[in-house]
Each structure stands twice: as C-alpha cells, then as structure tokens.
PDB file of N, CA and C in Angstrom:
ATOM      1  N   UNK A   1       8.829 -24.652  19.268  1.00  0.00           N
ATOM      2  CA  UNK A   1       9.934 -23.718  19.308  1.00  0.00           C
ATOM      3  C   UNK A   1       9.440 -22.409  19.910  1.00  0.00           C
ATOM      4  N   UNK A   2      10.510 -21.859  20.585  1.00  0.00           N
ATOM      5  CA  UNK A   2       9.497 -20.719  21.479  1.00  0.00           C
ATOM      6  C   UNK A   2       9.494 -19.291  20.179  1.00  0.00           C
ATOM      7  N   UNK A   3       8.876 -18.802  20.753  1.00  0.00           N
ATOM      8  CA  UNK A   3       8.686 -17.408  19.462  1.00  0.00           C
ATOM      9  C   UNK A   3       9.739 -16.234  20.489  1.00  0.00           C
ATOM     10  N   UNK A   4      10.250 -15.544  18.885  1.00  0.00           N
ATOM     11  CA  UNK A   4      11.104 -14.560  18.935  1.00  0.00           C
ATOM     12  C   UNK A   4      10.446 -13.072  19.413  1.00  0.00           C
ATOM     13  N   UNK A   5      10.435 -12.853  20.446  1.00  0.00           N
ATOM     14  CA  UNK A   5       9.258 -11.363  20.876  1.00  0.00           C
ATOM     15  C   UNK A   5      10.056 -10.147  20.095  1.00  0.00           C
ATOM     16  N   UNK A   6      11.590 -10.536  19.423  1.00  0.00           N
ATOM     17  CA  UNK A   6      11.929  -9.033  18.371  1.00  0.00           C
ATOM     18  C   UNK A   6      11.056  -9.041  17.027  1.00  0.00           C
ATOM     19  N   UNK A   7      10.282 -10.201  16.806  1.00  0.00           N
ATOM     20  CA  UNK A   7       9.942 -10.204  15.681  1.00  0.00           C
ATOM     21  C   UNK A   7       8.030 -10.452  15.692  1.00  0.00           C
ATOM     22  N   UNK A   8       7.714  -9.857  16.412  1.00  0.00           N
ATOM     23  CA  UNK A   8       6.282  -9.668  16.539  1.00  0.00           C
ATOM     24  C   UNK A   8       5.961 -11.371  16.764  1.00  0.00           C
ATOM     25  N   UNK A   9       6.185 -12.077  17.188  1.00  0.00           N
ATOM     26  CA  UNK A   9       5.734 -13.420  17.916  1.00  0.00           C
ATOM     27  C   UNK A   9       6.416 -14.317  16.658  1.00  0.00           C
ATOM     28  N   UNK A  10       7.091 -14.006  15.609  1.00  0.00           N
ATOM     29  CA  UNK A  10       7.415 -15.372  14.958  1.00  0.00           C
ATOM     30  C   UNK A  10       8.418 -16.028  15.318  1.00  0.00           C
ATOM     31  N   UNK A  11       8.739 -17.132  14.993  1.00  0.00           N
ATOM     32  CA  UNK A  11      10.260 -17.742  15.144  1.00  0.00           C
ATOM     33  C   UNK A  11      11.113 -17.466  13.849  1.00  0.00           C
ATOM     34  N   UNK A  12      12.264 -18.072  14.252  1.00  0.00           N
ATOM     35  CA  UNK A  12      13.602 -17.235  13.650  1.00  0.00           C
ATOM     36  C   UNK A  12      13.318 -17.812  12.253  1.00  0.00           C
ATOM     37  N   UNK A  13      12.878 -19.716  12.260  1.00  0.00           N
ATOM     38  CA  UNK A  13      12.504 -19.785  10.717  1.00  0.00           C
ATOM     39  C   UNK A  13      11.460 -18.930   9.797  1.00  0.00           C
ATOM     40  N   UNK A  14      10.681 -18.169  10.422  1.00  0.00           N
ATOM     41  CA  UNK A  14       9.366 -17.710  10.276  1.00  0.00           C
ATOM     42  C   UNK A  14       9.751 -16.176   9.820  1.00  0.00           C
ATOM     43  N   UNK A  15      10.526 -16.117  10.737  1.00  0.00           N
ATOM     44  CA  UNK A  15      11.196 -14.604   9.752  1.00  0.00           C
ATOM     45  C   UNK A  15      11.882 -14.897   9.374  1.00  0.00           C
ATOM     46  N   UNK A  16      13.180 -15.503   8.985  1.00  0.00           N
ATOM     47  CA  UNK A  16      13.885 -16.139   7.892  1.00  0.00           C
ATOM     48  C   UNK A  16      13.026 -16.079   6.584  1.00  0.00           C
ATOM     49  N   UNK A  17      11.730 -16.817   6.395  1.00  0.00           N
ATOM     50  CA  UNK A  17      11.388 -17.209   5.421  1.00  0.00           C
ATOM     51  C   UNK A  17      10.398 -16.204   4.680  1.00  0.00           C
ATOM     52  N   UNK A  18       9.943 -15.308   5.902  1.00  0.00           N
ATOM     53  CA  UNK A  18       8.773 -14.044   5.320  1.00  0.00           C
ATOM     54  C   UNK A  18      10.548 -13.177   4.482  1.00  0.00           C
ATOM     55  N   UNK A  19      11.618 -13.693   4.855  1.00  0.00           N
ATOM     56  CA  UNK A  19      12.251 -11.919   4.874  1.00  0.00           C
ATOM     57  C   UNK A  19      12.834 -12.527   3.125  1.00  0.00           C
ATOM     58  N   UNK A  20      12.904 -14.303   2.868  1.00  0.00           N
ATOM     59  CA  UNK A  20      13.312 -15.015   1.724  1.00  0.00           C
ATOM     60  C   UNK A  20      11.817 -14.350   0.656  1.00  0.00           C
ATOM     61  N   UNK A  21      10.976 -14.224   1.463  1.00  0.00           N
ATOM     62  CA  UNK A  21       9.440 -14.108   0.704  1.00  0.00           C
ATOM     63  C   UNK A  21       8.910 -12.611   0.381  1.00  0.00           C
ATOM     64  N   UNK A  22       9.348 -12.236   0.766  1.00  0.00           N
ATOM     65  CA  UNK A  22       9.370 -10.127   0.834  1.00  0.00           C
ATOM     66  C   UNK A  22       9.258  -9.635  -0.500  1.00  0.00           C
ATOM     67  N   UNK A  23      10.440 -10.022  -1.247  1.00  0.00           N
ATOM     68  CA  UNK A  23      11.014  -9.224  -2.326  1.00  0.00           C
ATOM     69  C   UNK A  23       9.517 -10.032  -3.619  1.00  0.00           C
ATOM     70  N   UNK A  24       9.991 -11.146  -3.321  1.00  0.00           N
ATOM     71  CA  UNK A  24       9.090 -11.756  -4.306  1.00  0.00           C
ATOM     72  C   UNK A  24       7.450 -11.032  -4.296  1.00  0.00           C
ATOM     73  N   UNK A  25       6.864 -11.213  -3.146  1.00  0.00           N
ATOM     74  CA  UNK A  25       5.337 -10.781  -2.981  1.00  0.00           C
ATOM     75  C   UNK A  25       5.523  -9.520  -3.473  1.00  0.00           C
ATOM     76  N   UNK A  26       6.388  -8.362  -2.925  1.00  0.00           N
ATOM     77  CA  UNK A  26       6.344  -7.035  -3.683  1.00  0.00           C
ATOM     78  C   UNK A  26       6.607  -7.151  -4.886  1.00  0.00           C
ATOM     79  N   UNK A  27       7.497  -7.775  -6.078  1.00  0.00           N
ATOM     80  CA  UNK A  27       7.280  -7.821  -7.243  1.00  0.00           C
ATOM     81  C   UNK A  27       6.196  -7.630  -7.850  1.00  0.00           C
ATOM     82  N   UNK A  28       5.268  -8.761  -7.199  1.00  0.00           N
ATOM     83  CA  UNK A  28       3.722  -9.217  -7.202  1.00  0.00           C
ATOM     84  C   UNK A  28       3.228  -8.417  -7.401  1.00  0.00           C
ATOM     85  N   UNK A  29       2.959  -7.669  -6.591  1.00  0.00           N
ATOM     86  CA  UNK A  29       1.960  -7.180  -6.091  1.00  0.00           C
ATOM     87  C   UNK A  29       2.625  -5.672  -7.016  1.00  0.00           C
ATOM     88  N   UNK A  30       3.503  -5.181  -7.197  1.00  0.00           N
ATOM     89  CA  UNK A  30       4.134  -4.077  -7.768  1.00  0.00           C
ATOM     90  C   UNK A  30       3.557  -4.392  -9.425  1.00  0.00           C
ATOM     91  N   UNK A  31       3.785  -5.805  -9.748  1.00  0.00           N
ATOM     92  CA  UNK A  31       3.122  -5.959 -11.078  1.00  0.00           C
ATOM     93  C   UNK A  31       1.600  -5.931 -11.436  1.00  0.00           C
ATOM     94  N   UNK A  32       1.336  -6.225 -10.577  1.00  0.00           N
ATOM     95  CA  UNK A  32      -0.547  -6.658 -10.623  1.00  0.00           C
ATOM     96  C   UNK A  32      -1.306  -4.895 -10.186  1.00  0.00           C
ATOM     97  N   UNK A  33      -0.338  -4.139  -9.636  1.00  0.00           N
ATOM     98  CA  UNK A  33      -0.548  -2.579  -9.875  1.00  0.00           C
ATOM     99  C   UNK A  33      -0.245  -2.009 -11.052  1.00  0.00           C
ATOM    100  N   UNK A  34       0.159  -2.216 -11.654  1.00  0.00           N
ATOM    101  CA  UNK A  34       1.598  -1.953 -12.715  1.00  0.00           C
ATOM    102  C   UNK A  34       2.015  -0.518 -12.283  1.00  0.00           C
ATOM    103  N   UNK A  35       2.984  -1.085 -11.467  1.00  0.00           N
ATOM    104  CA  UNK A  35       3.810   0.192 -10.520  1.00  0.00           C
ATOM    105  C   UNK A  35       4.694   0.472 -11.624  1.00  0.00           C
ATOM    106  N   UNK A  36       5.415  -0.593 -12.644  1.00  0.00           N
ATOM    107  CA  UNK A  36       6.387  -0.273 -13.293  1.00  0.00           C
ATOM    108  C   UNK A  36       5.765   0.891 -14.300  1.00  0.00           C
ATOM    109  N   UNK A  37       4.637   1.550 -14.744  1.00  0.00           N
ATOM    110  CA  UNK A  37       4.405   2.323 -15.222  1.00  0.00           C
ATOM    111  C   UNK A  37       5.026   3.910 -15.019  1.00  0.00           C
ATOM    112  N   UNK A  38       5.186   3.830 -13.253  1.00  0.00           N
ATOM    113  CA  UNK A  38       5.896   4.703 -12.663  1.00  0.00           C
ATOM    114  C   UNK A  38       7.264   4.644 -12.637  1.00  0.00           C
ATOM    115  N   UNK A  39       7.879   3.509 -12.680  1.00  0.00           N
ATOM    116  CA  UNK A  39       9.062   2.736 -12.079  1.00  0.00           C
ATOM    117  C   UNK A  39      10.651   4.087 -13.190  1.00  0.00           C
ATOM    118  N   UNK A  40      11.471   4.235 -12.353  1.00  0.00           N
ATOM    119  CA  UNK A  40      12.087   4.551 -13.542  1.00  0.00           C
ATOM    120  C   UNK A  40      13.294   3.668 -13.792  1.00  0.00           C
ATOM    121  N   UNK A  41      12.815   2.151 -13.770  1.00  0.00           N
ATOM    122  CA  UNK A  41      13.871   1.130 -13.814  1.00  0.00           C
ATOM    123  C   UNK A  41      13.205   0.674 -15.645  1.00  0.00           C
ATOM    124  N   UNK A  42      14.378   0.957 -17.112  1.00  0.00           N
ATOM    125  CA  UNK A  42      13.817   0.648 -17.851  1.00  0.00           C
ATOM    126  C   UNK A  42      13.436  -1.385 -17.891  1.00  0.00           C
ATOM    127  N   UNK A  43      14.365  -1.501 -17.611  1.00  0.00           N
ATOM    128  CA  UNK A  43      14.042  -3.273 -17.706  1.00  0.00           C
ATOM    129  C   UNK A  43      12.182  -3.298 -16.967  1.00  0.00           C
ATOM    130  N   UNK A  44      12.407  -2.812 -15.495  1.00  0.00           N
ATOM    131  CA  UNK A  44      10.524  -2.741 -15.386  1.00  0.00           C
ATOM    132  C   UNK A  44       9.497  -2.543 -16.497  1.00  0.00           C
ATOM    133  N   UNK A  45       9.826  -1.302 -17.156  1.00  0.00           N
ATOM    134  CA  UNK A  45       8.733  -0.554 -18.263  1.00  0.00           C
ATOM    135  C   UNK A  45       8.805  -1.951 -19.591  1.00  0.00           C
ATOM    136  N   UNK A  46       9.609  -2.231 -19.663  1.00  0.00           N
ATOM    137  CA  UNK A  46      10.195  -2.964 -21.040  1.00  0.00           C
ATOM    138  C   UNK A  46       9.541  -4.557 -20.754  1.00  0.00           C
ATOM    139  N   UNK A  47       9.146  -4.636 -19.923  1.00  0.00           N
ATOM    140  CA  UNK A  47       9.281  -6.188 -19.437  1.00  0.00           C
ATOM    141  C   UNK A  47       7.443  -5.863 -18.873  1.00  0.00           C
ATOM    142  N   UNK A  48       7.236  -4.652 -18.955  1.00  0.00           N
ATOM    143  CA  UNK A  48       5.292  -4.742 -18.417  1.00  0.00           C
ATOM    144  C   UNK A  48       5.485  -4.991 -17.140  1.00  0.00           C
ATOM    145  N   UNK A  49       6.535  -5.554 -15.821  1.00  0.00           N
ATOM    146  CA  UNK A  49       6.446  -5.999 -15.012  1.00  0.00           C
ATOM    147  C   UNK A  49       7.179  -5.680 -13.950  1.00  0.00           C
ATOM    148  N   UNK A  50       7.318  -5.491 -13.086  1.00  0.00           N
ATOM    149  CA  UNK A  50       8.365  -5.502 -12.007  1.00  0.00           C
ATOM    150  C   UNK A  50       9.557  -6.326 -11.762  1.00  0.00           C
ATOM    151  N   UNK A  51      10.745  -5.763 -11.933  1.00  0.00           N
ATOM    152  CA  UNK A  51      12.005  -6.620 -12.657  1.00  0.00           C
ATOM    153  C   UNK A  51      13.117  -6.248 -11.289  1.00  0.00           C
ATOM    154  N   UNK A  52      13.125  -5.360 -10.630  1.00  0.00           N
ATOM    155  CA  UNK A  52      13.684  -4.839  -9.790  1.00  0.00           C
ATOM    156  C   UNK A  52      14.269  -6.117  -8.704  1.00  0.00           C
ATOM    157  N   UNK A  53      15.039  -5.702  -7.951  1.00  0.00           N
ATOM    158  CA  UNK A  53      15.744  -6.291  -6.726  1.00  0.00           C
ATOM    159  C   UNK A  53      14.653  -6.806  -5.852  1.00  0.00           C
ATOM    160  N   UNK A  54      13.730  -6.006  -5.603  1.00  0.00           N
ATOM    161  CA  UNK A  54      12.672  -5.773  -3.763  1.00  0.00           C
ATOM    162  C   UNK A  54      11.855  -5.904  -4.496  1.00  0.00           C
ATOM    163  N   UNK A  55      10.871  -4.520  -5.533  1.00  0.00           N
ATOM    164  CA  UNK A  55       9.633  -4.393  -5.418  1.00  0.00           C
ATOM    165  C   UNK A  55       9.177  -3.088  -5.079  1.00  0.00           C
ATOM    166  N   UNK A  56       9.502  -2.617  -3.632  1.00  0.00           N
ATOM    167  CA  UNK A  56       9.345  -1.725  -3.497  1.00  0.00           C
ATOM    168  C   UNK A  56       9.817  -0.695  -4.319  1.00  0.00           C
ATOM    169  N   UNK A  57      10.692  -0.545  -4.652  1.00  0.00           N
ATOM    170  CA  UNK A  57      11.193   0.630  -5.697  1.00  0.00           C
ATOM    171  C   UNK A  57       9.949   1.009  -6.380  1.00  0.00           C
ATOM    172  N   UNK A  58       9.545   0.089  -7.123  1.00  0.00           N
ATOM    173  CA  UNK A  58       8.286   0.383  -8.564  1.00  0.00           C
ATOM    174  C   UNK A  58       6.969   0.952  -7.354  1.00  0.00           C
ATOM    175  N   UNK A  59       6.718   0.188  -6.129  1.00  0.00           N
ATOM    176  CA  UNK A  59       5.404   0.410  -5.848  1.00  0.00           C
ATOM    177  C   UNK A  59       5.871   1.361  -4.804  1.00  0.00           C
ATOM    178  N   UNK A  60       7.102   2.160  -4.678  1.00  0.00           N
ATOM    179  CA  UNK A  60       7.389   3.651  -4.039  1.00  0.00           C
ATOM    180  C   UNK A  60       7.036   5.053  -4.992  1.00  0.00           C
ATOM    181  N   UNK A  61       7.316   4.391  -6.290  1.00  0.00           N
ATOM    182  CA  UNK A  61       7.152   5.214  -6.999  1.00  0.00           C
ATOM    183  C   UNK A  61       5.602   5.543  -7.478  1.00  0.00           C
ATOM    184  N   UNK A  62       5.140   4.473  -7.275  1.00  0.00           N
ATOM    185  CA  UNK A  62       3.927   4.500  -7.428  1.00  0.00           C
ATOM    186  C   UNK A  62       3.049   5.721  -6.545  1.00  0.00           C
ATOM    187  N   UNK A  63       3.193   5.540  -5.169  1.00  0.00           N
ATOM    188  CA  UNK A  63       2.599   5.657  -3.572  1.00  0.00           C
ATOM    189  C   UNK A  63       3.257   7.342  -3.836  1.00  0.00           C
ATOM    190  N   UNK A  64       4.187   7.531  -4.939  1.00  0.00           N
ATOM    191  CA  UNK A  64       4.574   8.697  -4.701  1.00  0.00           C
ATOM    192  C   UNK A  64       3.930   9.819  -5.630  1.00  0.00           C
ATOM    193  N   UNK A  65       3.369   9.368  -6.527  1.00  0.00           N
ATOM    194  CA  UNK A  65       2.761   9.637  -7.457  1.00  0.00           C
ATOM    195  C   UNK A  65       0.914  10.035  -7.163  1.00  0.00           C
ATOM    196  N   UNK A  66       0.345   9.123  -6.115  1.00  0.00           N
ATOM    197  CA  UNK A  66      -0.670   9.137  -5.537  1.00  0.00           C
ATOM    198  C   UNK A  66      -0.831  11.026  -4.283  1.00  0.00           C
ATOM    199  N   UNK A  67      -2.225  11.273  -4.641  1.00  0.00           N
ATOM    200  CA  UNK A  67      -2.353  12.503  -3.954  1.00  0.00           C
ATOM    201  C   UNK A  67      -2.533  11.653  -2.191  1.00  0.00           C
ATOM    202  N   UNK A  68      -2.694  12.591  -1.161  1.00  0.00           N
ATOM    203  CA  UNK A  68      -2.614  12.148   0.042  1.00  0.00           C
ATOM    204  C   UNK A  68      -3.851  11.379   0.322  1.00  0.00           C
ATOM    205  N   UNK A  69      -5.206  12.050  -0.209  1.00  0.00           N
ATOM    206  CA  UNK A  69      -6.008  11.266  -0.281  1.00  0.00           C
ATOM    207  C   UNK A  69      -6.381   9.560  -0.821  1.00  0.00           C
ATOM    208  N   UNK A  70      -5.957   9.737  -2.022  1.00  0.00           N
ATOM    209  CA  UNK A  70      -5.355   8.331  -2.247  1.00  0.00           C
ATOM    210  C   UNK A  70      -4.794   7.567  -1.348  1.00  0.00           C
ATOM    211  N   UNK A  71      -3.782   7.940  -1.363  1.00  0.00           N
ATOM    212  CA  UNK A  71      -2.844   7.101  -0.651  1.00  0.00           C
ATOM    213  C   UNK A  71      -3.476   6.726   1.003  1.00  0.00           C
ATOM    214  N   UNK A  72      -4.340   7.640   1.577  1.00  0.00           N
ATOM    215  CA  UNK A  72      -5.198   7.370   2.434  1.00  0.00           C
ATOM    216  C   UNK A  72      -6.175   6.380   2.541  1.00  0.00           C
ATOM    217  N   UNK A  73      -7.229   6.238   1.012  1.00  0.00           N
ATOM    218  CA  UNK A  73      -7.925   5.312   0.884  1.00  0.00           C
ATOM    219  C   UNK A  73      -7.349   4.036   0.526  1.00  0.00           C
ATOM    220  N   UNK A  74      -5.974   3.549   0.194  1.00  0.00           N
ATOM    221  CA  UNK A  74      -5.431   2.770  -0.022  1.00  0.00           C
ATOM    222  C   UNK A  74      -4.688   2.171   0.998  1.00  0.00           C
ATOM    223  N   UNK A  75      -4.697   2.970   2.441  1.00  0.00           N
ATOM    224  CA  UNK A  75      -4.548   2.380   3.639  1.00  0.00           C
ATOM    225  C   UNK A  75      -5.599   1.910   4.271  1.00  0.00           C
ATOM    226  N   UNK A  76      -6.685   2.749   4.061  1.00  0.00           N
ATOM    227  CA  UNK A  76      -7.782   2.093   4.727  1.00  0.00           C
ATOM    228  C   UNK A  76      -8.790   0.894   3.784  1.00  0.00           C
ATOM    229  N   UNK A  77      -8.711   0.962   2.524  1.00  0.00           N
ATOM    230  CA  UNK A  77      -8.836  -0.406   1.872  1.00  0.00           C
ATOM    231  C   UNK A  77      -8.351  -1.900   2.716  1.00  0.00           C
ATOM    232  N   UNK A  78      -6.576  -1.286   2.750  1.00  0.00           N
ATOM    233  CA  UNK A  78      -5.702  -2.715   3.640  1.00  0.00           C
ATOM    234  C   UNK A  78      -6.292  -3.083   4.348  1.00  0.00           C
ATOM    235  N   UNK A  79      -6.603  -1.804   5.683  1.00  0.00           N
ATOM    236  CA  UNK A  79      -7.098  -2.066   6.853  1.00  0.00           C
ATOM    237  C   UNK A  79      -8.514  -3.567   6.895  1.00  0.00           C
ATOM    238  N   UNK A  80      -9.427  -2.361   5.871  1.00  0.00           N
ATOM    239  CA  UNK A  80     -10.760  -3.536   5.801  1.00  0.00           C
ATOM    240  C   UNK A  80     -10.679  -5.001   5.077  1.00  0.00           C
ATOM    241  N   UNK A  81      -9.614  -4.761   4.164  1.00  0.00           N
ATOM    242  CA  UNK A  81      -9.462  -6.402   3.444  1.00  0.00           C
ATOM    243  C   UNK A  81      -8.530  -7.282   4.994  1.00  0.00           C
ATOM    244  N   UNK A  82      -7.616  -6.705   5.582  1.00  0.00           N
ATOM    245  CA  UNK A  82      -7.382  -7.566   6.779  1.00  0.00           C
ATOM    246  C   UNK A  82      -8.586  -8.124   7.841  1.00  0.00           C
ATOM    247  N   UNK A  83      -9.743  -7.139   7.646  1.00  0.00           N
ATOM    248  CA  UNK A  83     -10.640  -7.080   8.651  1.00  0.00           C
ATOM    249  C   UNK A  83     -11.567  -8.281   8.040  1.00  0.00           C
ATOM    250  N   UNK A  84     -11.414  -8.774   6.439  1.00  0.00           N
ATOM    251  CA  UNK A  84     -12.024  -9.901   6.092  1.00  0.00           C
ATOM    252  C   UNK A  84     -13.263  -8.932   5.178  1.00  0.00           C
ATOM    253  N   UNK A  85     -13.436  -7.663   4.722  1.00  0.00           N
ATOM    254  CA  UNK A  85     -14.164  -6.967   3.451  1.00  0.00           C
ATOM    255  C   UNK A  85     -13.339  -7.856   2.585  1.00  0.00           C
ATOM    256  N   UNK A  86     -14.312  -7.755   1.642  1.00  0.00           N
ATOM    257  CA  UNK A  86     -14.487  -8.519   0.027  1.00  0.00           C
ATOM    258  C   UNK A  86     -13.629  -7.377  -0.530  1.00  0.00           C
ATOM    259  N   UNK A  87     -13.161  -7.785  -1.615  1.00  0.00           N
ATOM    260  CA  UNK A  87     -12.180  -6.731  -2.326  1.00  0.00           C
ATOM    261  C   UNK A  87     -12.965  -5.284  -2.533  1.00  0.00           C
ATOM    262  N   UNK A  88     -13.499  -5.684  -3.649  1.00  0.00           N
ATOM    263  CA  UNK A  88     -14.037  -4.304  -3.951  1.00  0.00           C
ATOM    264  C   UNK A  88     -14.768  -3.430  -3.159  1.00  0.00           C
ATOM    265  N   UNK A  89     -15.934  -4.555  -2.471  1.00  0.00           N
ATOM    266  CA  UNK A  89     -16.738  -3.550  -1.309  1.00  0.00           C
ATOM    267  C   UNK A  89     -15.521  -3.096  -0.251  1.00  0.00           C
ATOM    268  N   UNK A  90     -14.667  -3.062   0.084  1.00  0.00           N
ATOM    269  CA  UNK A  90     -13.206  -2.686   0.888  1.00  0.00           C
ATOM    270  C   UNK A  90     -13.260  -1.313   0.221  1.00  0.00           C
ATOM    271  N   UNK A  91     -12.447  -1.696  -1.045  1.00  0.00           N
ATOM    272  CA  UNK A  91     -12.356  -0.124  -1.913  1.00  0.00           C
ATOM    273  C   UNK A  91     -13.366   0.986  -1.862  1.00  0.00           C
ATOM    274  N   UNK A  92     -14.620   0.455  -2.107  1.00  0.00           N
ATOM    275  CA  UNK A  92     -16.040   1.608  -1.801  1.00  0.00           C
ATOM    276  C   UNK A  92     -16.151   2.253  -0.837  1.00  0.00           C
ATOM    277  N   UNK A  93     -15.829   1.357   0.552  1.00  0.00           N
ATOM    278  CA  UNK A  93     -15.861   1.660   1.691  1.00  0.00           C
ATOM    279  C   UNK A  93     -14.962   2.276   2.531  1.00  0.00           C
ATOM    280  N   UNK A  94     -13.862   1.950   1.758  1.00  0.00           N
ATOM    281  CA  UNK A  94     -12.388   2.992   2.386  1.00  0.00           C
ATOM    282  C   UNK A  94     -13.098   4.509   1.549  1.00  0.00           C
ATOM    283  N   UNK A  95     -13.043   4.950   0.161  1.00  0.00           N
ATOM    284  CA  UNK A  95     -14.026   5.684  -0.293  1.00  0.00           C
ATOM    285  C   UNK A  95     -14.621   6.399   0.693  1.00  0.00           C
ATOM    286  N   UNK A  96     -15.485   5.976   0.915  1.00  0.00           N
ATOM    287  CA  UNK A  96     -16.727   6.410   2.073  1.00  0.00           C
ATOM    288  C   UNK A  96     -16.048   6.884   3.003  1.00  0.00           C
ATOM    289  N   UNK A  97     -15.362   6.421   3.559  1.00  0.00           N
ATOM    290  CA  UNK A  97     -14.608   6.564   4.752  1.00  0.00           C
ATOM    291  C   UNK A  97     -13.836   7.883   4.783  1.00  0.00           C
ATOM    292  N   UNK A  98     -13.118   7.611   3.588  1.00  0.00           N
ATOM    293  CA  UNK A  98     -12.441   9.100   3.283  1.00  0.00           C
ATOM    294  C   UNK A  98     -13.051  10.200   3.254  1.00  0.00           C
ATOM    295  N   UNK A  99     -13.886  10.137   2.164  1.00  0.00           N
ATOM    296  CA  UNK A  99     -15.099  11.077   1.843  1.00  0.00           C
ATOM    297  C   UNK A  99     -15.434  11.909   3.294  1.00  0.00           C
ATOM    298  N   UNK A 100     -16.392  11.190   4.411  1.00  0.00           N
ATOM    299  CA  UNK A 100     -16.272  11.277   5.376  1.00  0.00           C
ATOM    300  C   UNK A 100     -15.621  11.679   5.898  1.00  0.00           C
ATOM    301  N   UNK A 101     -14.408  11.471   6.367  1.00  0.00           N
ATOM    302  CA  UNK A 101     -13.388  12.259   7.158  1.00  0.00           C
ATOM    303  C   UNK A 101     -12.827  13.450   6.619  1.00  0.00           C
ATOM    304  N   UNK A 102     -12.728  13.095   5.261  1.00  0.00           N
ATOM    305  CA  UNK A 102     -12.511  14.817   4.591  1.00  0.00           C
ATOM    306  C   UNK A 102     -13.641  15.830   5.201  1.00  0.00           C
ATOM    307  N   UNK A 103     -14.792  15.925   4.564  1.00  0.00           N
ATOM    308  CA  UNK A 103     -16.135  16.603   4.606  1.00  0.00           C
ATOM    309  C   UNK A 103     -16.066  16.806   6.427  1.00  0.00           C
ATOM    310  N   UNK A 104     -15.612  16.305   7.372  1.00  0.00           N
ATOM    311  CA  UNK A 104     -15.377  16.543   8.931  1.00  0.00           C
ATOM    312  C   UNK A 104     -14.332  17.478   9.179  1.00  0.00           C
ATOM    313  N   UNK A 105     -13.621  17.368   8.617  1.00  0.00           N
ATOM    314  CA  UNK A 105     -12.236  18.218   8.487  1.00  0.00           C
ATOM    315  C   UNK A 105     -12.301  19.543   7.542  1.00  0.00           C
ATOM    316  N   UNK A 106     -13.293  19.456   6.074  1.00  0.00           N
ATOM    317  CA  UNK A 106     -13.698  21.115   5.707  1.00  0.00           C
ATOM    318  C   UNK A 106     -14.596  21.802   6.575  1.00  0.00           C
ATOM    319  N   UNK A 107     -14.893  20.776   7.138  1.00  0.00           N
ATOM    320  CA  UNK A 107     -16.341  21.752   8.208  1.00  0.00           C
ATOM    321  C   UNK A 107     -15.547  22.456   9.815  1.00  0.00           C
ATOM    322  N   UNK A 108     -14.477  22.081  10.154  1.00  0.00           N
ATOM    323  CA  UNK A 108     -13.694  22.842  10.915  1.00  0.00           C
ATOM    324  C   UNK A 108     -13.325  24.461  10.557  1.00  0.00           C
ATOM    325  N   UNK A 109     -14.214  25.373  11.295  1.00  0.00           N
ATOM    326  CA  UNK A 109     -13.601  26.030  10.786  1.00  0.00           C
ATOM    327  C   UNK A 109     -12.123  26.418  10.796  1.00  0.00           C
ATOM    328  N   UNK A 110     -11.552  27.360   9.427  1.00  0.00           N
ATOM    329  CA  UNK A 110      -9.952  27.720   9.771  1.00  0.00           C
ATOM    330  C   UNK A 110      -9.423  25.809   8.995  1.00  0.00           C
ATOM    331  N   UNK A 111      -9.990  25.035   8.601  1.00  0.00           N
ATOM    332  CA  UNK A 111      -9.378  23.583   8.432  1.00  0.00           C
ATOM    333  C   UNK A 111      -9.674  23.131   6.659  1.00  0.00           C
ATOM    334  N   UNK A 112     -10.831  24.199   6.644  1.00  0.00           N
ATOM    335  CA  UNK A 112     -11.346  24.028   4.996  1.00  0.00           C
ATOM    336  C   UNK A 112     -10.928  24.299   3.854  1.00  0.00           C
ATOM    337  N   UNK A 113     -11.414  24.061   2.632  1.00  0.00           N
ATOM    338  CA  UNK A 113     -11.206  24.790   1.075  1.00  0.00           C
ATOM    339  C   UNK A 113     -10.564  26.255   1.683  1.00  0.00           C
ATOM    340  N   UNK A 114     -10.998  27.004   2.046  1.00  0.00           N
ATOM    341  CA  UNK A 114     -11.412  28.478   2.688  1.00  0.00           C
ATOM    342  C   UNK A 114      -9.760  28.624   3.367  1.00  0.00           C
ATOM    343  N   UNK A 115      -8.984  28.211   3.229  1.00  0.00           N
ATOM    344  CA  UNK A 115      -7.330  28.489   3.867  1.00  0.00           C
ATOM    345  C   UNK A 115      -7.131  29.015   2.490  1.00  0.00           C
ATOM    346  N   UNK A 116      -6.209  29.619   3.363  1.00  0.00           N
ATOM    347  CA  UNK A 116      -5.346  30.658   1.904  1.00  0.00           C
ATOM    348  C   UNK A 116      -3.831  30.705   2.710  1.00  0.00           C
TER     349      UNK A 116
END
C-alpha cells in the first residue's frame, strides 16, 4: 500500500490505528508518572491513575508543574532513549547535558545568575 506523505510516511491504517492507540499509551504513561498527582480530574487522584479521556490532561499538568530546566532534561532523556541509551544512563546523561549547557549560558556575559 503506498504511504500517506501527510502523515510522516505511514498509511491511512497506520494512522488510523496510532490515532485508536494515542489516548491509551498516554494514560500509560501519565500513570506510570503519576501525573494524576497533578491532575485536577478527581476520578484521576481517587483511582491513583489516569482516568481521563486522552492522557494528556494529567501529563500537561504535570510538564506544567516542572521548572524549564526539567522539562529540558526530560526532552533530552526522549531524545537519547530514541537514540537506543538504557533508561537510566539516558536520565544521567540528559543531566549532564543540561548541566552543561546551563554552565555555557551563565558564562555569557549579560546571560548569567548576574541579570537583574
């Protein structure tokens, strides 16, 4: 079947079935964070779990809750677990990474602690 080029190379069953599969994996993955800690859906809090429609809701609230840095090392975690890093060494290493790019960015001057 030829692939759909609106949908980054899949076919129409292929996104059909990621878009049937969406809500569920974010539940997932919203629970195994426990986003619902953040969530202000009570059935989430009440249930320990992600109860919501999507998913996203609980793990927005989450991402919203996170300082920029965070939420930085938690992109570049993704990045390295796609790249095939082991879980945790991923996490250390996004870490590092951050660390790093911060400490490059106070050393600018006019870019540091030192703004007012």
């Amino acid at each position: 079947m030829p692939r759909n080029p609106d949908h980054r190379g899949a076919t129409k069953e292929e996104f059909e079935r990621y878009q049937r599969e969406r809500p569920i994996m974010l539940r997932r993955v919203a629970t195994l964070m426990q986003c619902w800690r953040f969530c202000g859906r009570k059935d989430c809090r009440r249930a320990r779990a992600c109860s919501g429609p999507d998913g996203g809701e609980c793990a927005g609230k989450l991402m919203d809750c996170l300082s920029d840095e965070m939420r930085a090392t938690f992109r570049e975690a993704i990045r390295l677990r796609l790249a095939g890093v082991e879980g945790r060494e991923a996490w250390y290493e996004a870490e590092r990474r951050i660390a790093r790019h911060k400490a490059q960015i106070e050393a600018i001057p006019g870019m540091g602690q030192d703004r007012g």
